[in-house]
Protein backbone atom coordinates (compact mmCIF):
# COMPACT_ATOMS: atom_id res chain seq x y z
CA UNK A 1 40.87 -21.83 110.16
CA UNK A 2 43.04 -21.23 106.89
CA UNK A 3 42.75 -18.56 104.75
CA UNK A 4 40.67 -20.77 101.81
CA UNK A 5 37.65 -21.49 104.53
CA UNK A 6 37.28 -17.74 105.62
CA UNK A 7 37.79 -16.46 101.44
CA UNK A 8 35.17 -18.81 100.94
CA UNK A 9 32.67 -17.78 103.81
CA UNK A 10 32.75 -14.26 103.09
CA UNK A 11 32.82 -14.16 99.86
CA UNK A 12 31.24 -17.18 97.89
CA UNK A 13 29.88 -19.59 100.22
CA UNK A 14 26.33 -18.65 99.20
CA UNK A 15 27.42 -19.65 95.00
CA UNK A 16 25.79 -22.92 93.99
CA UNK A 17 27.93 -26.06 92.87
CA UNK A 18 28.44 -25.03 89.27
CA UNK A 19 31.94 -26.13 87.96
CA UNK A 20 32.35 -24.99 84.19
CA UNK A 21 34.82 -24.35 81.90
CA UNK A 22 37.90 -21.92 83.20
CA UNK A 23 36.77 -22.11 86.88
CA UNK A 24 39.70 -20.89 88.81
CA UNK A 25 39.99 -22.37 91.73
CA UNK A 26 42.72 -21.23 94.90
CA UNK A 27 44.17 -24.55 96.90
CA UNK A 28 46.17 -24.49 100.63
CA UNK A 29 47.52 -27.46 100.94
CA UNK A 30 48.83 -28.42 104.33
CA UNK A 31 53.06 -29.09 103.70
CA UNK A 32 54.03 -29.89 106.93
CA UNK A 33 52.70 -26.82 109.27
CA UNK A 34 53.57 -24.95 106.07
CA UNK A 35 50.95 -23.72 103.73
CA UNK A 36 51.32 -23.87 99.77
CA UNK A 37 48.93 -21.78 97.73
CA UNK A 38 48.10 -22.99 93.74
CA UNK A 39 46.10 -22.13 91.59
CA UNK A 40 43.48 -24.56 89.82
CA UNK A 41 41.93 -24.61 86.55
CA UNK A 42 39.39 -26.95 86.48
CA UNK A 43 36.96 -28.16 83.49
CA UNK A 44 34.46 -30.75 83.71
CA UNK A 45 32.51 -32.41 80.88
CA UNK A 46 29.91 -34.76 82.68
CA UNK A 47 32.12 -36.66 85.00
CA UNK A 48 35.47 -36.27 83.53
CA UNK A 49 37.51 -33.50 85.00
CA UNK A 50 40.37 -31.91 82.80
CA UNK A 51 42.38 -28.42 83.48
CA UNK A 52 45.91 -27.73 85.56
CA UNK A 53 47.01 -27.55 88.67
CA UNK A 54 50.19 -24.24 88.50
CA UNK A 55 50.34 -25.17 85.17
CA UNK A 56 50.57 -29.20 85.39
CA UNK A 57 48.25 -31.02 83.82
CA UNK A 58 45.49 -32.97 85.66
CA UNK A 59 42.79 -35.77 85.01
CA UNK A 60 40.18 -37.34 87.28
CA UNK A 61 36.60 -37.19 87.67
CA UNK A 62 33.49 -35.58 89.56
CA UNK A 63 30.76 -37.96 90.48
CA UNK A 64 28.26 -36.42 92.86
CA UNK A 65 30.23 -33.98 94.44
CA UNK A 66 33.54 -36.38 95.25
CA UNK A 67 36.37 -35.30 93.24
CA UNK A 68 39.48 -37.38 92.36
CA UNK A 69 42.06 -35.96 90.01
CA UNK A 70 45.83 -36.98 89.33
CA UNK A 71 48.48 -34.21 88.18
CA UNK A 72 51.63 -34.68 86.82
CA UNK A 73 54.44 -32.33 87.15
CA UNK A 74 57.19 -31.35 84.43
CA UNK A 75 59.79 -33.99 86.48
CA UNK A 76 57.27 -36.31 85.97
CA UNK A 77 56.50 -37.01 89.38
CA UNK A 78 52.63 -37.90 90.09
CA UNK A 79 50.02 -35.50 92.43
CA UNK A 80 46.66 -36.94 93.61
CA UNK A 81 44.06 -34.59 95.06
CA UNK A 82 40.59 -36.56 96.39
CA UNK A 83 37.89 -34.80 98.13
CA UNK A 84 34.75 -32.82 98.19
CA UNK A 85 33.02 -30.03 96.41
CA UNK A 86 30.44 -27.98 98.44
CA UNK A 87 29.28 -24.87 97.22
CA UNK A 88 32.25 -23.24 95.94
CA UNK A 89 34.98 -24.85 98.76
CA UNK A 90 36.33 -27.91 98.20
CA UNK A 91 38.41 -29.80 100.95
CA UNK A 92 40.30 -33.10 101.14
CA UNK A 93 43.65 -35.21 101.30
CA UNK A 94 46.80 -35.04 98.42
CA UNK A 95 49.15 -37.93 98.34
CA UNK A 96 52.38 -36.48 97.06
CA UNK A 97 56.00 -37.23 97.00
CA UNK A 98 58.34 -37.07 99.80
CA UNK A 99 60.04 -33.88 99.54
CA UNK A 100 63.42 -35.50 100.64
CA UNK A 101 62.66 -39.17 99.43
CA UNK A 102 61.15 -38.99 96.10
CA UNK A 103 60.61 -43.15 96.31
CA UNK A 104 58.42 -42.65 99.25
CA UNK A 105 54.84 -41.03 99.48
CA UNK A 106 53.07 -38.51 102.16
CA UNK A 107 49.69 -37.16 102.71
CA UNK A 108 48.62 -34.08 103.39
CA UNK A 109 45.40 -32.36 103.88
CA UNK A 110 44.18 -28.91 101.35
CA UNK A 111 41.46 -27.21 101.35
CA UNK A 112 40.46 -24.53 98.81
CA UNK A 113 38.06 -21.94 97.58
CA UNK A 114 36.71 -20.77 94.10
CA UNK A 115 37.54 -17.66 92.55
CA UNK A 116 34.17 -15.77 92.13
CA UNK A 117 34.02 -15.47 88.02
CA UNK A 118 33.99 -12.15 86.06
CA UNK A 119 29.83 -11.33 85.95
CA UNK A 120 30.48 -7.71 84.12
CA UNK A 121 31.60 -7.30 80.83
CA UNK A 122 33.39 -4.19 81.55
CA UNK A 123 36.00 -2.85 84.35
CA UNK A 124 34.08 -2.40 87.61
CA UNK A 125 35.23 0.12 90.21
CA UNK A 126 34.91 -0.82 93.55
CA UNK A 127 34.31 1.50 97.04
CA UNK A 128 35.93 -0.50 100.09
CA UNK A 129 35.86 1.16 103.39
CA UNK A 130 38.51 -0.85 105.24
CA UNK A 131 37.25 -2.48 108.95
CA UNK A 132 40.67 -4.36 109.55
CA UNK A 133 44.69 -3.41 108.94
CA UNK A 134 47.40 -5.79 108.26
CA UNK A 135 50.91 -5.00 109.99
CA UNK A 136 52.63 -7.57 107.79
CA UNK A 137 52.82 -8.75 104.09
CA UNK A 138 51.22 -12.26 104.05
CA UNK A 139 50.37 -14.52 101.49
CA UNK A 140 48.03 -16.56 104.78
CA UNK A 141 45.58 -13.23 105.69
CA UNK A 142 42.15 -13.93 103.91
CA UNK A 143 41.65 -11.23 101.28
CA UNK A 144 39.47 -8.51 101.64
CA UNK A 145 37.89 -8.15 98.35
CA UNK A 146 38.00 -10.17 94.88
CA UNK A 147 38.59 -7.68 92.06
CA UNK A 148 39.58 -8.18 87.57
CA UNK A 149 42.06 -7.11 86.30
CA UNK A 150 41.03 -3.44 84.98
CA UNK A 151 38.85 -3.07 87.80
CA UNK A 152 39.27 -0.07 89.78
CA UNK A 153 39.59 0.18 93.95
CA UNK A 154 38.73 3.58 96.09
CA UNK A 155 39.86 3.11 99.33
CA UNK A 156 41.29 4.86 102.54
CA UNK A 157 44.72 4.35 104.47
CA UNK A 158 45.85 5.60 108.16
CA UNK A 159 48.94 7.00 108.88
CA UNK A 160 51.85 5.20 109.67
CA UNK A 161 50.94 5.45 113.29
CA UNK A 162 47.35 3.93 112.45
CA UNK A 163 45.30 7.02 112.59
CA UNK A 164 42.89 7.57 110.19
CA UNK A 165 41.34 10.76 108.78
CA UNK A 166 39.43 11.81 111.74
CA UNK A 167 42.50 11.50 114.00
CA UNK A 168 41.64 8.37 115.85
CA UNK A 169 43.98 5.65 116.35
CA UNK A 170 42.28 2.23 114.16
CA UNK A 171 45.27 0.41 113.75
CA UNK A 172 48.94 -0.66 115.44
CA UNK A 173 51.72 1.51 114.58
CA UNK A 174 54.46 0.90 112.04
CA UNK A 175 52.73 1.45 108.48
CA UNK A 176 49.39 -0.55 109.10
CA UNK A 177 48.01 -1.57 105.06
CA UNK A 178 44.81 -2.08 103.76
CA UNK A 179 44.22 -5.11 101.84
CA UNK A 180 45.06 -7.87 100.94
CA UNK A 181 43.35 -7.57 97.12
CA UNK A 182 43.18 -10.62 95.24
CA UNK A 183 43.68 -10.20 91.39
CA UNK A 184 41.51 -13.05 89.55
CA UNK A 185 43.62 -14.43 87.38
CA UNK A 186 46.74 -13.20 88.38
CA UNK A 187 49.84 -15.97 89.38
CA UNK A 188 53.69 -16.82 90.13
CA UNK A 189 55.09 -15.04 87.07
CA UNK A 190 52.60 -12.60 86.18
CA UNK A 191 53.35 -9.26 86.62
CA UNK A 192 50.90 -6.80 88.43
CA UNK A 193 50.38 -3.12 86.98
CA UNK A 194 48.88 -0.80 89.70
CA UNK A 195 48.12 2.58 88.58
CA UNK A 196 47.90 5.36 90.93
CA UNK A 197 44.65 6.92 89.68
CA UNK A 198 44.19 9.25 92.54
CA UNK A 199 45.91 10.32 96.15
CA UNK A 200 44.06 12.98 98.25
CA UNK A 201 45.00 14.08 101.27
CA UNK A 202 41.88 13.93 103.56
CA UNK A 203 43.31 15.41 106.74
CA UNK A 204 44.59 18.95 107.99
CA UNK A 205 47.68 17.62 109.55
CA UNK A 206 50.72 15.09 109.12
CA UNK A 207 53.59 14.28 111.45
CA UNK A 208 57.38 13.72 111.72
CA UNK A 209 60.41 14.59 113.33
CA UNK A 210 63.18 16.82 113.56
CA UNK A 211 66.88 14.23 113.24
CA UNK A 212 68.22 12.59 110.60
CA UNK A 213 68.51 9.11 110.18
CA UNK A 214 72.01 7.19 111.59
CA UNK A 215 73.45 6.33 107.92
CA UNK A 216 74.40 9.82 107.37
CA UNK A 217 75.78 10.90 110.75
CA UNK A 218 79.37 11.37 110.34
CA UNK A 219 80.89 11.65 114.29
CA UNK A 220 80.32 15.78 113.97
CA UNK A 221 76.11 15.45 112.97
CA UNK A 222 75.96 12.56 115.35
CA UNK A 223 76.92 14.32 117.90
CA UNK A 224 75.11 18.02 117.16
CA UNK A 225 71.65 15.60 116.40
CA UNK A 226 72.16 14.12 119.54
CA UNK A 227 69.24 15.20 121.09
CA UNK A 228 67.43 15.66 117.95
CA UNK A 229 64.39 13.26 117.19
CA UNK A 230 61.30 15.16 118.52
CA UNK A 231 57.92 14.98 116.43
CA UNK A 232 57.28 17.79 114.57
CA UNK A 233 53.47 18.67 113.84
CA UNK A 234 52.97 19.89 110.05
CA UNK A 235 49.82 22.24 108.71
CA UNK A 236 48.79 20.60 105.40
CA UNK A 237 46.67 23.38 103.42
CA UNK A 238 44.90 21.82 101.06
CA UNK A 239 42.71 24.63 99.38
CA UNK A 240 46.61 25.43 98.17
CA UNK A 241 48.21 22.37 98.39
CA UNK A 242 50.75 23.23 100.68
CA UNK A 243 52.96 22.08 104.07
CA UNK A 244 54.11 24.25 107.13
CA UNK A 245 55.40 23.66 110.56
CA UNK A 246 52.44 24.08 112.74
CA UNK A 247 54.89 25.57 115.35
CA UNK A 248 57.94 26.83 113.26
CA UNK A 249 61.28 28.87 114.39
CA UNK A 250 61.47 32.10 113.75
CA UNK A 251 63.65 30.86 110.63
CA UNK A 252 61.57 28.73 109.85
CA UNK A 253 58.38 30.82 110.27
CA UNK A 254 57.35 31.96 106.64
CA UNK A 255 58.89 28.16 105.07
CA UNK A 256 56.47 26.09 103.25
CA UNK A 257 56.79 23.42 100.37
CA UNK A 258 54.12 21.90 98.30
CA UNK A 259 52.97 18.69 98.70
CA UNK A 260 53.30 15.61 96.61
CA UNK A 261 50.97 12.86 98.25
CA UNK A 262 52.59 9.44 97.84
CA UNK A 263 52.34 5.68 98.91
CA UNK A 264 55.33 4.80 101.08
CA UNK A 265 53.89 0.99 101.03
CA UNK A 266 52.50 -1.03 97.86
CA UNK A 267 53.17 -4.82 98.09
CA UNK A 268 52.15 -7.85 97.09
CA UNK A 269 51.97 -10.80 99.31
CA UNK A 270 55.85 -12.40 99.39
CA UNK A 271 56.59 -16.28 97.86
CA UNK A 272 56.13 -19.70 99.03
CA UNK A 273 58.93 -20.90 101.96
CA UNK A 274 58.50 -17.08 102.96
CA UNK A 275 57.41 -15.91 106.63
CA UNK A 276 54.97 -12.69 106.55
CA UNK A 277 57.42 -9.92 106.33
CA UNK A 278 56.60 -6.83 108.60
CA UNK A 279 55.00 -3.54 106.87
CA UNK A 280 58.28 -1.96 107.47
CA UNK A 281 60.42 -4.09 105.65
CA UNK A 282 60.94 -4.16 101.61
CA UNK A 283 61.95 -7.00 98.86
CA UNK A 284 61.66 -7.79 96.04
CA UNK A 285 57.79 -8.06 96.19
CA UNK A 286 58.00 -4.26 96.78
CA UNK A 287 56.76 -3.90 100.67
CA UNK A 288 58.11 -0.03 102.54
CA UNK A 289 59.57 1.32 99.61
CA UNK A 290 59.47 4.77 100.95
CA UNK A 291 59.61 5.94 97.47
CA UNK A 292 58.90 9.51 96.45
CA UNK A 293 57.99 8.18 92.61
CA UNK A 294 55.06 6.46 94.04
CA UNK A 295 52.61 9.34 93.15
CA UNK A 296 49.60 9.96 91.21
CA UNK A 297 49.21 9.19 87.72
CA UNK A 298 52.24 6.90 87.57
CA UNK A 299 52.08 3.08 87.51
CA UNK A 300 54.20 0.63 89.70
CA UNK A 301 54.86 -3.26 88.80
CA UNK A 302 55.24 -5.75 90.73
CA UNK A 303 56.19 -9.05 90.61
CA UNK A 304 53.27 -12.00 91.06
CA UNK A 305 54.36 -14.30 93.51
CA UNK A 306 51.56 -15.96 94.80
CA UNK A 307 47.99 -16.48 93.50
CA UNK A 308 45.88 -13.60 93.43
CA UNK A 309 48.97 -11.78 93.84
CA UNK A 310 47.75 -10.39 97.44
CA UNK A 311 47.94 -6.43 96.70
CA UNK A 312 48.63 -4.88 100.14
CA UNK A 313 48.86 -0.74 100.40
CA UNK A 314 49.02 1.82 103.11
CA UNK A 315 51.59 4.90 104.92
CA UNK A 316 50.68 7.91 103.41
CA UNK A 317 53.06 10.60 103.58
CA UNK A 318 51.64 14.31 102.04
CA UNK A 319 55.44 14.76 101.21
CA UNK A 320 58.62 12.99 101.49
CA UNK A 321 62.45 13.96 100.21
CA UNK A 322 64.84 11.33 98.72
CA UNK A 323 65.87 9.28 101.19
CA UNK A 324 63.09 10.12 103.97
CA UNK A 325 66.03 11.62 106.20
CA UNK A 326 64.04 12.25 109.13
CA UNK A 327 62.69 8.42 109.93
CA UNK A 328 59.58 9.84 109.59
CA UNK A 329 58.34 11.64 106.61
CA UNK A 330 55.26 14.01 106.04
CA UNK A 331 52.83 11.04 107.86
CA UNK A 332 49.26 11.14 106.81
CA UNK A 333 45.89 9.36 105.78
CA UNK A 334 45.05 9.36 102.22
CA UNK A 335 42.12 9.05 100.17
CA UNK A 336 43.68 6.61 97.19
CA UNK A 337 42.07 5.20 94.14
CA UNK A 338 44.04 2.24 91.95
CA UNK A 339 43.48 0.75 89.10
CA UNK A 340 45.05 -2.62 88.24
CA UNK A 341 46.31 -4.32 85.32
CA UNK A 342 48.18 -8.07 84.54
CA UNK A 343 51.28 -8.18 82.28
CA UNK A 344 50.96 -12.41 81.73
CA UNK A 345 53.95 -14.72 81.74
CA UNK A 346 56.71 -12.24 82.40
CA UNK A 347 58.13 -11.72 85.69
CA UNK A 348 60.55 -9.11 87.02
CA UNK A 349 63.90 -8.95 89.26
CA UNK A 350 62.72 -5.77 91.53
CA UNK A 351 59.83 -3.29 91.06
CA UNK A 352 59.51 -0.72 88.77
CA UNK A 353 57.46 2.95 88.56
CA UNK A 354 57.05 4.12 85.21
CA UNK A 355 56.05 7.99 85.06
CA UNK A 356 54.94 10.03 81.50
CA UNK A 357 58.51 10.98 81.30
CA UNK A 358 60.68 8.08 83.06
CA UNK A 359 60.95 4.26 83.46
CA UNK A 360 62.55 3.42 87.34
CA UNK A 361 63.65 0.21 88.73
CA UNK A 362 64.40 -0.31 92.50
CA UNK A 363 66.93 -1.64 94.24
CA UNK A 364 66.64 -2.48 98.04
CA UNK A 365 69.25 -4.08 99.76
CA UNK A 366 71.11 -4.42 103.15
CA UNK A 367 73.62 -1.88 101.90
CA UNK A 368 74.17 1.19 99.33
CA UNK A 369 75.92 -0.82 97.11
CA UNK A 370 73.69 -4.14 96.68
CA UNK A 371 71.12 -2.06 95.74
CA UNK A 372 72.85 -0.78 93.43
CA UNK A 373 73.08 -3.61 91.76
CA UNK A 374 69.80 -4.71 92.31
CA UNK A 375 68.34 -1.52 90.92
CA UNK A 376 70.90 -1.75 87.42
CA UNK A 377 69.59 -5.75 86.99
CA UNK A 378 66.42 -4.07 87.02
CA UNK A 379 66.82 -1.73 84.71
CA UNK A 380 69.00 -3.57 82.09
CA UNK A 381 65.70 -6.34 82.12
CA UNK A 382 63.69 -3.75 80.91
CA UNK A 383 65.64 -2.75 78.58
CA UNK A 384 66.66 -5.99 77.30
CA UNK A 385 62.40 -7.34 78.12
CA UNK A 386 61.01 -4.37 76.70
CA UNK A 387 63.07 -2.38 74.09
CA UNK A 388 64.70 -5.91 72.58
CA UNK A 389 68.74 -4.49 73.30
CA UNK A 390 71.19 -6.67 73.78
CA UNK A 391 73.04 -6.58 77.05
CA UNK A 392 75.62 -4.83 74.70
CA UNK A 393 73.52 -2.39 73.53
CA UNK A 394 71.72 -1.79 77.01
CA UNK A 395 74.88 -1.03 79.00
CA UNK A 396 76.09 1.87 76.43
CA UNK A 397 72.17 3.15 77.04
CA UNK A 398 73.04 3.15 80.94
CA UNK A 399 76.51 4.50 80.44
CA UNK A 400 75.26 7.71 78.93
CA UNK A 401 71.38 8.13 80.48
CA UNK A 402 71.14 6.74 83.72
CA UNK A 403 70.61 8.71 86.53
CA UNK A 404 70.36 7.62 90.29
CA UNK A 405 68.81 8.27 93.55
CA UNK A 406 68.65 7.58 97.10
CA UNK A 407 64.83 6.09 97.56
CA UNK A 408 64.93 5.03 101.24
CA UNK A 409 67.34 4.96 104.14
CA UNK A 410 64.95 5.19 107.27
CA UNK A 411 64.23 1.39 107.20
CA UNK A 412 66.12 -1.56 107.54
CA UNK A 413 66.94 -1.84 103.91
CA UNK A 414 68.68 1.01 101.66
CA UNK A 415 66.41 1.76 98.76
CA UNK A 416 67.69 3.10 95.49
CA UNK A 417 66.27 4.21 91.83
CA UNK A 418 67.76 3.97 88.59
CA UNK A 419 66.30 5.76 85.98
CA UNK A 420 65.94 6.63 82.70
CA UNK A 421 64.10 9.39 80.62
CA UNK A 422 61.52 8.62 77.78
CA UNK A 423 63.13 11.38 75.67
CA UNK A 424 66.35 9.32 75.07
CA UNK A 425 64.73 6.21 74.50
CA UNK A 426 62.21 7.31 71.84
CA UNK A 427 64.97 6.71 68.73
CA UNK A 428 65.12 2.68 69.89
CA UNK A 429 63.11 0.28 68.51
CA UNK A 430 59.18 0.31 69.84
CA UNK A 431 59.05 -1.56 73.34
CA UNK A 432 57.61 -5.09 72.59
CA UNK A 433 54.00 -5.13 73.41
CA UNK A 434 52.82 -5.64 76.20
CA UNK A 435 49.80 -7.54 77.17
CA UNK A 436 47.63 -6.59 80.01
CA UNK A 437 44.68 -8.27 81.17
């Protein structure tokens, strides 16, 4: 069963046929084995049907329930959709061009599901107790919940083993998420906002090891960490927000460090001609980022790149150092509340974490030094998107402001942060504004 029939059972099946003006409307069409996700705008004004189709335009008609409608894309090249409307799915056959003979037409079958419509006038915030875990970033697992953009989600996340507050095991290891949220509204280009209103730790305990992680053994550490890579039990007291070996040294007997609750995984779901990528691994749709900027009160963006975006979140850790040098750091369930926001029509290169006193872009790349690059493409966007420099004028910023630092090196991609402070951008010209559903 695809993702549209199950959205559509759990969510809207019992909404009435009712198609009005700006209904928004998800299609999976059927490419081959291969499933392509658009987003539908559909009018109708009796039996004519008007709107787009990922931003093509499209004609047809609605006659008792059988829908017929023709789009045509910016090449020119002509789309028809026929099928049915039931309730609020909708299933049928395209007739498209051949993807490698443009002369030559094939069919294939879609399905979809409508997009349950805003019914309050202001920002809802939503409780959702989480019954299932994903253990990949997917653009084809059914979404959990519907939200708006400024609506509000309280949720819970396990560990990065799968254990949840109560210290039962609900989920496979290896960073388990909760979600996917789909953002009404949101699409390919779009930028998602996600505000960390609130991480809690809800547990007395996190986990990790002792070792440090193989890309900074030089021959000497490698060999006196040989046997290193035991789990390590950690006291989390949260009456004073603190961290402690549960069965320290006797160096280590009176150490403890406070604790800075964080998201090591906030995704959205990856782009068409994309396989699910496992929770463990990072792109440019954000994924393990392992990043110890991704705390409360500051916001992370993210770049839309399918519709709904497909906002996946999970691994707690109650502390983590630059790098996570251990594989494993402070590993926890959280209590997390987000808010989220859309920044329409403008995309990003890699994600970025803005704090009250820093803007950060992140690289992540098979080695140190692509992402590197990654994370200074990043950051001379912004600049040039949002402060209106020239590439001129945003490389002598960089030259004398930016700072670095290692985000991640436990996974399979090198993760690192450029930054720059609010204090020495404040004497440039207002950022362009910004507008957020």
């Amino acid at each position: 069963m695809t993702r549209a029939w199950k959205v559509s059972s759990l969510l809207i099946a019992a909404l009435p046929l009712n198609v009005c003006a700006a209904d928004q409307w998800i299609v999976a069409t059927d490419l081959w084995g291969n499933t392509q996700y658009q987003t539908l705008h559909l009018e109708v004004q009796g039996t004519a049907v008007s709107g787009t189709l990922d931003g093509d335009p499209i004609r047809g008609t609605l006659a008792d329930h059988a829908l017929a409608f023709t789009a045509t894309g910016s090449d020119g090249q002509v789309y028809r959709y026929s099928g049915r409307i039931d309730a609020a799915r909708m299933q049928g056959q395209s007739d498209q061009p051949d993807t490698n003979n443009r002369a030559a037409r094939a069919q294939h079958a879609f399905s979809a599901w409508k997009v349950p419509a805003r019914t309050q006038a202001t920002a809802q915030r939503h409780v959702f107790t989480p019954t299932g875990y994903s253990n990949t970033f997917s653009a084809d697992r059914a979404p959990v919940l519907v939200i708006q953009p400024g609506d509000s989600v309280a949720t819970r996340t396990l560990d990065s083993g799968g254990v949840d507050e109560h210290g039962v095991t609900r989920a496979l290891f290896g960073n388990p998420q909760v979600g996917p949220f789909f953002v009404a509204g949101a699409e390919p280009g779009d930028t998602l906002a996600v505000t960390l209103t609130s991480l809690k730790l809800n547990r007395d305990y996190a986990d990790s090891l002792d070792g440090i992680v193989g890309r900074l053994k030089t021959a000497r550490v490698a060999a006196d960490t040989a046997a290193l890579g035991k789990p390590v039990r950690w006291e989390l007291d949260r009456a004073r927000g603190v961290a402690r070996p549960k069965d320290p040294s006797a160096a280590l007997k009176r150490f403890e460090v406070p604790v800075k609750p964080m998201l090591g995984g906030l995704a959205v779901a990856p782009g068409f001609g994309y396989p699910p990528f496992s929770t463990g691994d990072t792109g440019d749709f954000g994924g393990n980022m392992d990043f110890n900027a991704v705390v409360e009160g500051n916001t992370v963006y993210l770049p839309v790149q399918q519709p709904g975006a497909l906002l996946y979140l999970g691994d707690g850790h109650a502390l983590q150092g630059d790098g996570e040098t251990t594989q494993w750091a402070l590993e926890t369930s959280l209590d997390v509340e987000v808010k989220v926001a859309l920044v329409k029509r403008q995309s990003i290169v890699t994600p970025r974490v803005e704090s009250p006193t820093q803007i950060m872009t992140l690289g992540q790349a098979g080695s140190t030094d692509d992402a590197l690059r990654v994370a200074t493409a990043g950051m001379l966007q912004w600049l040039r998107q949002g402060y209106g420099l020239s590439v001129s004028d945003a490389t002598q910023v960089l030259g004398v402001a930016v700072q670095y630092s290692v985000a991640n090196l436990a996974g399979r991609s090198v993760g690192v942060a450029a930054k720059l402070d609010k204090a020495v951008l404040r004497t440039l010209p207002p950022a362009a504004p910004v507008a957020k559903d």
